[in-house]
C-alpha atoms as a PDB file:
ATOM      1  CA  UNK A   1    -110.961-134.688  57.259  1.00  0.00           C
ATOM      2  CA  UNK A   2    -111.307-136.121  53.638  1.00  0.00           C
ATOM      3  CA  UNK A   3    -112.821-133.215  50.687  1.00  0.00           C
ATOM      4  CA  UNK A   4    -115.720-134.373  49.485  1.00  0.00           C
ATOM      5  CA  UNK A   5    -116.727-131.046  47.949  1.00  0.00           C
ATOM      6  CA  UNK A   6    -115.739-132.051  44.149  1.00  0.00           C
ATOM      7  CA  UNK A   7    -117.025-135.817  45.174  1.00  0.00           C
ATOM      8  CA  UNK A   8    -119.542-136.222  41.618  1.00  0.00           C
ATOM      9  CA  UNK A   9    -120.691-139.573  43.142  1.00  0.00           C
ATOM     10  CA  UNK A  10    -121.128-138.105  46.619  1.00  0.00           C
ATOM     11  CA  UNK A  11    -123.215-135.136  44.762  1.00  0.00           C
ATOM     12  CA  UNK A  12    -125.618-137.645  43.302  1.00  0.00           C
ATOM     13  CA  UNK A  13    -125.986-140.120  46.099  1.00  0.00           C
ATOM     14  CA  UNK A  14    -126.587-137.531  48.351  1.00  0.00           C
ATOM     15  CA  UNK A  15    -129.846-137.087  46.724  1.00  0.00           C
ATOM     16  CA  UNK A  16    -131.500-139.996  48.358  1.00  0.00           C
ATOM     17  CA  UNK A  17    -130.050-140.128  51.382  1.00  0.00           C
ATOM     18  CA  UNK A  18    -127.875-137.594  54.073  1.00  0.00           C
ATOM     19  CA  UNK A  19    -124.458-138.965  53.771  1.00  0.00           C
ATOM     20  CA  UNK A  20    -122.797-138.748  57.385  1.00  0.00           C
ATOM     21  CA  UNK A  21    -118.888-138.078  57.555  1.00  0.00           C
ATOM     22  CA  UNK A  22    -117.164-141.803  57.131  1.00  0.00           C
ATOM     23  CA  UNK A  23    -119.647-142.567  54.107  1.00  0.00           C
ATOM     24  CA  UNK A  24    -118.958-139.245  52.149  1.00  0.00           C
ATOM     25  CA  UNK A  25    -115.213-139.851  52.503  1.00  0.00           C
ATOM     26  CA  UNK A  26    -115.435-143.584  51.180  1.00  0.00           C
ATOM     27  CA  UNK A  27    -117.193-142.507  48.106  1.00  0.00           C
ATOM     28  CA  UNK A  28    -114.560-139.285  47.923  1.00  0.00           C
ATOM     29  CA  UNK A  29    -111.453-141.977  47.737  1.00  0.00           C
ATOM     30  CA  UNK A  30    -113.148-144.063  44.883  1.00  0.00           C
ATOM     31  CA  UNK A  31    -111.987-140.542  43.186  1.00  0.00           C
ATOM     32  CA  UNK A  32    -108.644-139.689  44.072  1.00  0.00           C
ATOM     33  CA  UNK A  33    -107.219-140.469  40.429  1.00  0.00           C
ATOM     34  CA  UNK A  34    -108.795-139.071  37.705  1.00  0.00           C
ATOM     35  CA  UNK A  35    -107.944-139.833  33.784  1.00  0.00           C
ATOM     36  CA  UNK A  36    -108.758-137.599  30.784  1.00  0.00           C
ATOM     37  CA  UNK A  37    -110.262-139.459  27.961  1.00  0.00           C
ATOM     38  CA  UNK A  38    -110.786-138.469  24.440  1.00  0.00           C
ATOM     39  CA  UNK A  39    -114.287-138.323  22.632  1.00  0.00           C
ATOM     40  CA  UNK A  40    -114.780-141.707  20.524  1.00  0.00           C
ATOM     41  CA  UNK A  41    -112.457-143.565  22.706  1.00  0.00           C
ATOM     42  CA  UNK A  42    -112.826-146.723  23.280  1.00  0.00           C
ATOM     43  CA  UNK A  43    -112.312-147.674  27.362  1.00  0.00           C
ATOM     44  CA  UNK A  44    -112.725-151.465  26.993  1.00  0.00           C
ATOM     45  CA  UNK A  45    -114.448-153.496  25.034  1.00  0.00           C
ATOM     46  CA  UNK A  46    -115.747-157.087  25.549  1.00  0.00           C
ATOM     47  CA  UNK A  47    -113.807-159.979  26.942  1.00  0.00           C
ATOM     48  CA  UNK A  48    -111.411-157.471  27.973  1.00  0.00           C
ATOM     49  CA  UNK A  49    -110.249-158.108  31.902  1.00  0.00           C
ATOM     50  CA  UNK A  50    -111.755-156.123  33.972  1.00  0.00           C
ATOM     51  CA  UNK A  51    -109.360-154.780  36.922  1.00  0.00           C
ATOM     52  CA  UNK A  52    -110.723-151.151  37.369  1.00  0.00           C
ATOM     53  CA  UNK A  53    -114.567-149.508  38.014  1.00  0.00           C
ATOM     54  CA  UNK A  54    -114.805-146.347  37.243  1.00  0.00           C
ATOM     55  CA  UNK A  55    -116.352-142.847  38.794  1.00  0.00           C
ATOM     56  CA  UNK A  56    -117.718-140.518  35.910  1.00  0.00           C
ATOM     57  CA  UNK A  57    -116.541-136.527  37.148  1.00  0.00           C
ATOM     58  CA  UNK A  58    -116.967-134.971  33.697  1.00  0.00           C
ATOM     59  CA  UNK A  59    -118.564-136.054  30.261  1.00  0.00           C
ATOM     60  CA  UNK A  60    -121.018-138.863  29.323  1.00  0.00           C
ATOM     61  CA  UNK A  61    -120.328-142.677  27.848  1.00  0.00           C
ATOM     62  CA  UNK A  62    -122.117-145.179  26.620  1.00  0.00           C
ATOM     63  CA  UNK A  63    -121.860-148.853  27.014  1.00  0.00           C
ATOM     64  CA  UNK A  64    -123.080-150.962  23.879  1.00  0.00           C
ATOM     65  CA  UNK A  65    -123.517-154.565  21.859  1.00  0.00           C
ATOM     66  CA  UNK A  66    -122.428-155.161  18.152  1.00  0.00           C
ATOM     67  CA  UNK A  67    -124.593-157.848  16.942  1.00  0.00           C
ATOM     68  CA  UNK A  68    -124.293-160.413  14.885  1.00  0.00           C
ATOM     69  CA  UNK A  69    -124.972-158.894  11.356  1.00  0.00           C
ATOM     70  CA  UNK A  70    -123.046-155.569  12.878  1.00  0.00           C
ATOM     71  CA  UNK A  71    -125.594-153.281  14.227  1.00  0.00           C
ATOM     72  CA  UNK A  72    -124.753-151.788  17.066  1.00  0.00           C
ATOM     73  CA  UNK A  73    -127.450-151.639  20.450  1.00  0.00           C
ATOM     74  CA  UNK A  74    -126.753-149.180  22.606  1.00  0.00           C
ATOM     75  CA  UNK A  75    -127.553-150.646  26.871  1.00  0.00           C
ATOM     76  CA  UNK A  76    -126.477-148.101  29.083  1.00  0.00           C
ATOM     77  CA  UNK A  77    -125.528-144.154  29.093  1.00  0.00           C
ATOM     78  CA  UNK A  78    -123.354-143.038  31.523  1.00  0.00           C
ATOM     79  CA  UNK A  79    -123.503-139.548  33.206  1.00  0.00           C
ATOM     80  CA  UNK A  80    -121.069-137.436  35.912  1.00  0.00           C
ATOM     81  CA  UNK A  81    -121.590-139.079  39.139  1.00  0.00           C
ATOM     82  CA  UNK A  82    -122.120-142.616  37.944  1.00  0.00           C
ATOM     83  CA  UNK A  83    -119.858-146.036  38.195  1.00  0.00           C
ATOM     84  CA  UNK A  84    -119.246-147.539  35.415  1.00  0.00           C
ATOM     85  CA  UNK A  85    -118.413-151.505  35.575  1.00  0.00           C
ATOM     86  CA  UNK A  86    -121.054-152.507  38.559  1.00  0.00           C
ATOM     87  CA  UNK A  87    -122.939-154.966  36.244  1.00  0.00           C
ATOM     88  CA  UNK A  88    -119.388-156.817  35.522  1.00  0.00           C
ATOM     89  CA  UNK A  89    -118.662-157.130  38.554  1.00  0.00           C
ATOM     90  CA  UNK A  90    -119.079-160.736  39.230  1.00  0.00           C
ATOM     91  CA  UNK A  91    -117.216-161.299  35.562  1.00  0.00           C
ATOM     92  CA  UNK A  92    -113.539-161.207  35.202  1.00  0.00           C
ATOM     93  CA  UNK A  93    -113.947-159.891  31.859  1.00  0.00           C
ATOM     94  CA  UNK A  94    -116.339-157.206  30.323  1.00  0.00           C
ATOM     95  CA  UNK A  95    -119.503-158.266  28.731  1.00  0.00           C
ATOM     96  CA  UNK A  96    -120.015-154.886  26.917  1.00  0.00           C
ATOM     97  CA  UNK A  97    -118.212-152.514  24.858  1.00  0.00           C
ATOM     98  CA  UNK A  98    -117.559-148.972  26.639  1.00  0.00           C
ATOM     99  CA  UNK A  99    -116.982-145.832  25.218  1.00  0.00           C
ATOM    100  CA  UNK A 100    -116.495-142.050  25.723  1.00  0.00           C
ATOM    101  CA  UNK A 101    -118.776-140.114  23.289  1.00  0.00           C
ATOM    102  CA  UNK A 102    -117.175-137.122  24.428  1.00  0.00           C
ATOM    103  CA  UNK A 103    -114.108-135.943  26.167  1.00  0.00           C
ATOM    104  CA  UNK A 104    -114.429-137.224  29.790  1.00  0.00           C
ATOM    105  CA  UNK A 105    -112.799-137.470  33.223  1.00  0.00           C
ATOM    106  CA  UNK A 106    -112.788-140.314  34.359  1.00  0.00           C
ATOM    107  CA  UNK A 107    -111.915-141.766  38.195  1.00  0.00           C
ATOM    108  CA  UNK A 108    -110.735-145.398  38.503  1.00  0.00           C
ATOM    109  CA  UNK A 109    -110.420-147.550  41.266  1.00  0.00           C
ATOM    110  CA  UNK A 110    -109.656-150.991  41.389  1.00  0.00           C
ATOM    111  CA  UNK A 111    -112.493-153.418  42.007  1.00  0.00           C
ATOM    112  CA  UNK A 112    -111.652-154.492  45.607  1.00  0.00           C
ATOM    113  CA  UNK A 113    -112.127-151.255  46.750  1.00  0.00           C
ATOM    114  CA  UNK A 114    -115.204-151.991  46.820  1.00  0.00           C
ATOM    115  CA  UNK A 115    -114.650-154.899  50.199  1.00  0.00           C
ATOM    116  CA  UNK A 116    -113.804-151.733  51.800  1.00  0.00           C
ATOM    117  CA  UNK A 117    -117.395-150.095  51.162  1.00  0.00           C
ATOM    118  CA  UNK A 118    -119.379-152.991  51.387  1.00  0.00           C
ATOM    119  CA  UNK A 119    -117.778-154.150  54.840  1.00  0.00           C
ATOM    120  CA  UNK A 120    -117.159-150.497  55.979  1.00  0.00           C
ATOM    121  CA  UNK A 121    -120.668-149.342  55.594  1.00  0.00           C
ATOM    122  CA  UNK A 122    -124.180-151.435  54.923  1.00  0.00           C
ATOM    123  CA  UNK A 123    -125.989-147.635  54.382  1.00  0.00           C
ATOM    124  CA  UNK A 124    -123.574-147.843  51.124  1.00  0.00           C
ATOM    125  CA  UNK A 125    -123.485-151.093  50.363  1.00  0.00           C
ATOM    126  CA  UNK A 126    -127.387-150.965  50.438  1.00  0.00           C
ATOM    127  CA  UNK A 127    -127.693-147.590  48.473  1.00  0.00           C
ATOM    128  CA  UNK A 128    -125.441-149.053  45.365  1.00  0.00           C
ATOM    129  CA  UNK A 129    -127.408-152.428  45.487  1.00  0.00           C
ATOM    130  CA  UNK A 130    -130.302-150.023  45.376  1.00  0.00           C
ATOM    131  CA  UNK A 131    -129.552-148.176  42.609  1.00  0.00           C
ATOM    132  CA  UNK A 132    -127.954-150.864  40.722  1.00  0.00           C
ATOM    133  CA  UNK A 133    -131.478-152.507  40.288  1.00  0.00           C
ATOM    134  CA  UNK A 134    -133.339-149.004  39.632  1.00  0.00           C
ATOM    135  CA  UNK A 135    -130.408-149.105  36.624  1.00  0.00           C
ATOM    136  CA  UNK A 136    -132.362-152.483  35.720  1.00  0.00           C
ATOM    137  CA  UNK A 137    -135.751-150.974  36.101  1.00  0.00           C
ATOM    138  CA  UNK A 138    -134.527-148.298  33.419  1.00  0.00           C
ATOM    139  CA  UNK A 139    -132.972-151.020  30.929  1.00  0.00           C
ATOM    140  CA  UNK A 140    -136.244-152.843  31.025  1.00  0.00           C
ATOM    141  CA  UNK A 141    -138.185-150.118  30.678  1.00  0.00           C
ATOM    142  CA  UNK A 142    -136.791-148.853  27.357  1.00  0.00           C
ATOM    143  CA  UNK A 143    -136.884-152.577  26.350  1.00  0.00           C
ATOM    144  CA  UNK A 144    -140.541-152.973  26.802  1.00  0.00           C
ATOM    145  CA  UNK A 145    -141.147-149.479  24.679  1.00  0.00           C
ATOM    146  CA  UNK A 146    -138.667-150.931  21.822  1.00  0.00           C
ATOM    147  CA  UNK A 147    -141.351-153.593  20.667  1.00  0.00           C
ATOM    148  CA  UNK A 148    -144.722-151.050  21.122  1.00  0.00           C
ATOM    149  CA  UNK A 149    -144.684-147.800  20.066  1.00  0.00           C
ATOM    150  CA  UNK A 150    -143.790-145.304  17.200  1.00  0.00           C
ATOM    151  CA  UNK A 151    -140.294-143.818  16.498  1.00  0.00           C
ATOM    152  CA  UNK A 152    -141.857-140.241  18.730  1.00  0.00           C
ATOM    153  CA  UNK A 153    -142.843-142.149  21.480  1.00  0.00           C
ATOM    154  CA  UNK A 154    -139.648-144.284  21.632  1.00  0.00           C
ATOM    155  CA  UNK A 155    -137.694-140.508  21.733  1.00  0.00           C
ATOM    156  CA  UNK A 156    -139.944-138.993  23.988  1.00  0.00           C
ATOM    157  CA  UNK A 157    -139.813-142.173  26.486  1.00  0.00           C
ATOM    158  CA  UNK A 158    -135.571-141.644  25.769  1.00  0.00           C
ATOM    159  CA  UNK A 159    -135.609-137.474  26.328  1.00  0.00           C
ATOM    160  CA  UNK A 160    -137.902-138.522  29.858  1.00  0.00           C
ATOM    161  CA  UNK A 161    -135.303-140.965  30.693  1.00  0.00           C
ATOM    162  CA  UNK A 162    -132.519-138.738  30.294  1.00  0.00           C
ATOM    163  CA  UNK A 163    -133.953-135.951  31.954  1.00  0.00           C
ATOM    164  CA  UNK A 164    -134.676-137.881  35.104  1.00  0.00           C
ATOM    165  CA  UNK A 165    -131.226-139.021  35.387  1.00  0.00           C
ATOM    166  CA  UNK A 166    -129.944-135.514  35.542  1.00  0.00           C
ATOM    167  CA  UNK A 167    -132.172-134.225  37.771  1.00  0.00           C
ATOM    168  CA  UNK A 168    -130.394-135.760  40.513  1.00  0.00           C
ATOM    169  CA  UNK A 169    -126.808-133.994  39.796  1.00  0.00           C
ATOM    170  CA  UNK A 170    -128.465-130.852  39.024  1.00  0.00           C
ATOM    171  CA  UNK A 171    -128.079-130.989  34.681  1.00  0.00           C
ATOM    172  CA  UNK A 172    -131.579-129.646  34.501  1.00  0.00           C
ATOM    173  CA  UNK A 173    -132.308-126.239  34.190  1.00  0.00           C
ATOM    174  CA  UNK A 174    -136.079-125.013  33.425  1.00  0.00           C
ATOM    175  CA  UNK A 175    -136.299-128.853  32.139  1.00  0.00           C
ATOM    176  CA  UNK A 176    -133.441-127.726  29.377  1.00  0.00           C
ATOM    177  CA  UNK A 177    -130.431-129.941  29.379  1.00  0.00           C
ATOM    178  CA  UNK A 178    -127.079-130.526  27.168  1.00  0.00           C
ATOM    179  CA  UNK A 179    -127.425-133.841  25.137  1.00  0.00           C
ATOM    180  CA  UNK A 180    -124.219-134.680  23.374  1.00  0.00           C
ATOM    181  CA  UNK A 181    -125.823-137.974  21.908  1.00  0.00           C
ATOM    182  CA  UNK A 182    -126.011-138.009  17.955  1.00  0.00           C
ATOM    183  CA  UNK A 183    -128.988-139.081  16.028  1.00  0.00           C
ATOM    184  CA  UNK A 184    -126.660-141.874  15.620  1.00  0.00           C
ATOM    185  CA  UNK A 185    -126.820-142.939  19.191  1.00  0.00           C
ATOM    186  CA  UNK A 186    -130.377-142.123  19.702  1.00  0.00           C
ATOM    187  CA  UNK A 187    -131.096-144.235  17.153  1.00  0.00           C
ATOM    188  CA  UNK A 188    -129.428-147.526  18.071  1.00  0.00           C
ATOM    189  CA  UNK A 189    -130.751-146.398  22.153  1.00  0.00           C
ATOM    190  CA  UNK A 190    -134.178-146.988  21.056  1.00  0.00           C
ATOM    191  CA  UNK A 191    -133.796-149.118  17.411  1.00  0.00           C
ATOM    192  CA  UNK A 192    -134.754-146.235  15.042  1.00  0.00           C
ATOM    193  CA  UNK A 193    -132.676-145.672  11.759  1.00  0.00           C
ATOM    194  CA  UNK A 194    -131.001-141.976  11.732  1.00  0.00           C
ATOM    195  CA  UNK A 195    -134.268-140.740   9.300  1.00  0.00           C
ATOM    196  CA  UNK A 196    -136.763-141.895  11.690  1.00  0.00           C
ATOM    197  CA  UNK A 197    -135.030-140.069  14.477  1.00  0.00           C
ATOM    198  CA  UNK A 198    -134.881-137.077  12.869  1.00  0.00           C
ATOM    199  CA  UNK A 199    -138.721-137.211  11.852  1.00  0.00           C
ATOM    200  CA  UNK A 200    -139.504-138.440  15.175  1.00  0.00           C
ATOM    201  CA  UNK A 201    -137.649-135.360  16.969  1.00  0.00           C
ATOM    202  CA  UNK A 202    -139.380-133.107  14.517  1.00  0.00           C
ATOM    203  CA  UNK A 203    -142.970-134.407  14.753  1.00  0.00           C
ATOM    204  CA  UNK A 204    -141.890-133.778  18.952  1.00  0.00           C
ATOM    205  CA  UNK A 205    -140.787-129.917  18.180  1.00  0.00           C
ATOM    206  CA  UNK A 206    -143.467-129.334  15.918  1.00  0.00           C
ATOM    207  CA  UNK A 207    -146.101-130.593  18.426  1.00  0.00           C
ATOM    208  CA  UNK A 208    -144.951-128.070  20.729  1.00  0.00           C
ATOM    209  CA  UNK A 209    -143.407-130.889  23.147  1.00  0.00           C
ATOM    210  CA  UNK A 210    -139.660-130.091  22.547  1.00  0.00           C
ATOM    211  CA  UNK A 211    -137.390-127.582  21.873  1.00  0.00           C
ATOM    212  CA  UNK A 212    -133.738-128.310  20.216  1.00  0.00           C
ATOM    213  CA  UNK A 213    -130.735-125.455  20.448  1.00  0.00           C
ATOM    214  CA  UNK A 214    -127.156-125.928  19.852  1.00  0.00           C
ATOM    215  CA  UNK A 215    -126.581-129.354  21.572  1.00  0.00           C
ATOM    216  CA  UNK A 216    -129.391-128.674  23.761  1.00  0.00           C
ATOM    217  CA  UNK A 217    -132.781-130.159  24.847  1.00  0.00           C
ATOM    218  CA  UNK A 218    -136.023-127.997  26.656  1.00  0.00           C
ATOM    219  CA  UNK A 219    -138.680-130.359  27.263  1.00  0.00           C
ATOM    220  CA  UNK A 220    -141.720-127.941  26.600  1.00  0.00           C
ATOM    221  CA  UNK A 221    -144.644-130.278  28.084  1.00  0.00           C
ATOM    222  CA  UNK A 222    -143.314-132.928  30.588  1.00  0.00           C
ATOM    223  CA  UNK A 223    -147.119-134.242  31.676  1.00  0.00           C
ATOM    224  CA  UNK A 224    -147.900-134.782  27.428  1.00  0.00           C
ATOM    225  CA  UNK A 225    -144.205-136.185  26.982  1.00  0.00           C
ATOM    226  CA  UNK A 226    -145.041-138.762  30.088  1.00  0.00           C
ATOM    227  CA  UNK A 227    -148.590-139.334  28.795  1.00  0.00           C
ATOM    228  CA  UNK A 228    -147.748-139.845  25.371  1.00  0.00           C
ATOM    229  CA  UNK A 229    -144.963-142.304  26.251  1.00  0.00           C
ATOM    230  CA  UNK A 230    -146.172-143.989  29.385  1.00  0.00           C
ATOM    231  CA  UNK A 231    -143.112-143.252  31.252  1.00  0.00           C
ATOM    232  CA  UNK A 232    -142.526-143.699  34.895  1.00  0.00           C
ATOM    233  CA  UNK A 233    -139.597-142.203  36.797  1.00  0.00           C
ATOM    234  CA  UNK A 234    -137.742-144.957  38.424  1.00  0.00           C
ATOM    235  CA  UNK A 235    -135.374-142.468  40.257  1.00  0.00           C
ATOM    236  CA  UNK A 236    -138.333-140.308  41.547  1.00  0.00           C
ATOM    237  CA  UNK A 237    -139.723-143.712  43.416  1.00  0.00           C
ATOM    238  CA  UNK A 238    -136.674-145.139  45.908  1.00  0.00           C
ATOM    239  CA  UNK A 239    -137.687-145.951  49.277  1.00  0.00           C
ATOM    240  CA  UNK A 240    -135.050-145.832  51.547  1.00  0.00           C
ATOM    241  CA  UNK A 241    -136.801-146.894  54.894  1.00  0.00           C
ATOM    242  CA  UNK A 242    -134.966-149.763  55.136  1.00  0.00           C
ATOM    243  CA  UNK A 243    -131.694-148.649  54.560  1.00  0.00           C
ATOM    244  CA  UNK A 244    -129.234-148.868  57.802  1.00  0.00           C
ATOM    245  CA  UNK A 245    -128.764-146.015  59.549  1.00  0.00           C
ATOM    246  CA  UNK A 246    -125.908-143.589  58.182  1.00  0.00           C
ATOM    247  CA  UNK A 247    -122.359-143.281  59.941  1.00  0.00           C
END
């Protein structure tokens, strides 16, 4: 019998469905190897050939653009339990730069390991796909808030996101979590200058919505936060009725 106990990506799918035996220990080889990475380091960036996905176990990343005239738009942020590399898949090479903003451990398997899941089990294969286009949902989401609403809203909509996320591999206590992201990042998550993201997370914790502490986030008032940044919880929503039965 395969351990799954330490699986992070069994941990997190687990939360929308009951993993039987032969699924748990497919996701629990995806992270037999497992790589230490330094904080700013840079995992690929784009064009680079993509051979390996990757299984977060420990730290976050983020995945980002550098436009034309050099600012830098942050897409994706990566927590423990996710893969990393799904949206490449059908490239040979990255389309996105990748990079740990803290020290991580990282799992990496090479791409056709992932025949073996998809012909192996269709409750997988159909859970990834799944969650693969909730990861879309979340993308577009922040998009459509980029273009309406003020540098608090933006932040709130951001903290919401974030919090959701780790909900589902248990980084939430009380609603407080770690965030390791700099003003920096927030700022270039939700196109806000490094001023207007500290006046926008002040304006939150002076309104009573937020709390900071050493590297740390409470959310105070999740039902204003939602309300005042019309956000919807894509991960809180997944129907699974038509997912194939479990092995």
């Amino acid at each position: 019998m395969r351990d799954t106990g330490k699986s992070c990506l069994v941990e997190k799918l687990s939360a929308f469905i009951e993993l039987g035996e032969v699924d748990a220990g497919l996701l629990a080889d995806l992270e037999k190897d497992t790589q230490t990475i330094a904080r700013n380091t840079l995992v690929w960036s784009v064009k680079d050939e993509i051979k390996n996905l990757y299984v977060v176990r420990k730290g976050w990343l983020i995945t980002y653009a550098i436009l034309q005239d050099g600012r830098r738009q942050l897409l994706e942020l990566h927590y423990p339990g996710d893969v990393i590399g799904a949206s490449d898949i059908p490239f040979e090479h990255a389309t996105s730069n990748l990079m740990a903003i803290e020290s991580c451990e990282l799992c990496p398997f090479p791409k056709r390991s992932m025949d073996v899941i998809f012909r192996q089990s269709p409750t997988l294969t159909a859970l990834l796909y799944t969650l693969a286009m909730i990861d879309k949902s979340v993308i577009l989401d922040r998009l459509s808030v980029l273009g309406r609403m003020s540098a608090r809203e933006r932040i709130a909509h951001l903290l919401l996101e974030i919090h959701s996320r780790l909900q589902i591999t248990k980084g939430v206590v009380n609603n407080r979590f770690r965030l390791p992201l700099s003003q920096f990042d927030i700022g270039d998550a939700v196109g806000l200058t490094n001023v207007s993201v500290s006046n926008g997370l002040a304006k939150l914790e002076d309104d009573g919505l937020i709390r900071r502490d050493r590297g740390h986030i409470t959310l105070l008032d999740c039902e204003k936060l939602t309300q005042l940044s019309d956000f919807i919880n894509r991960y809180s929503e997944v129907d699974v009725s038509w997912f194939p039965r479990a092995h």
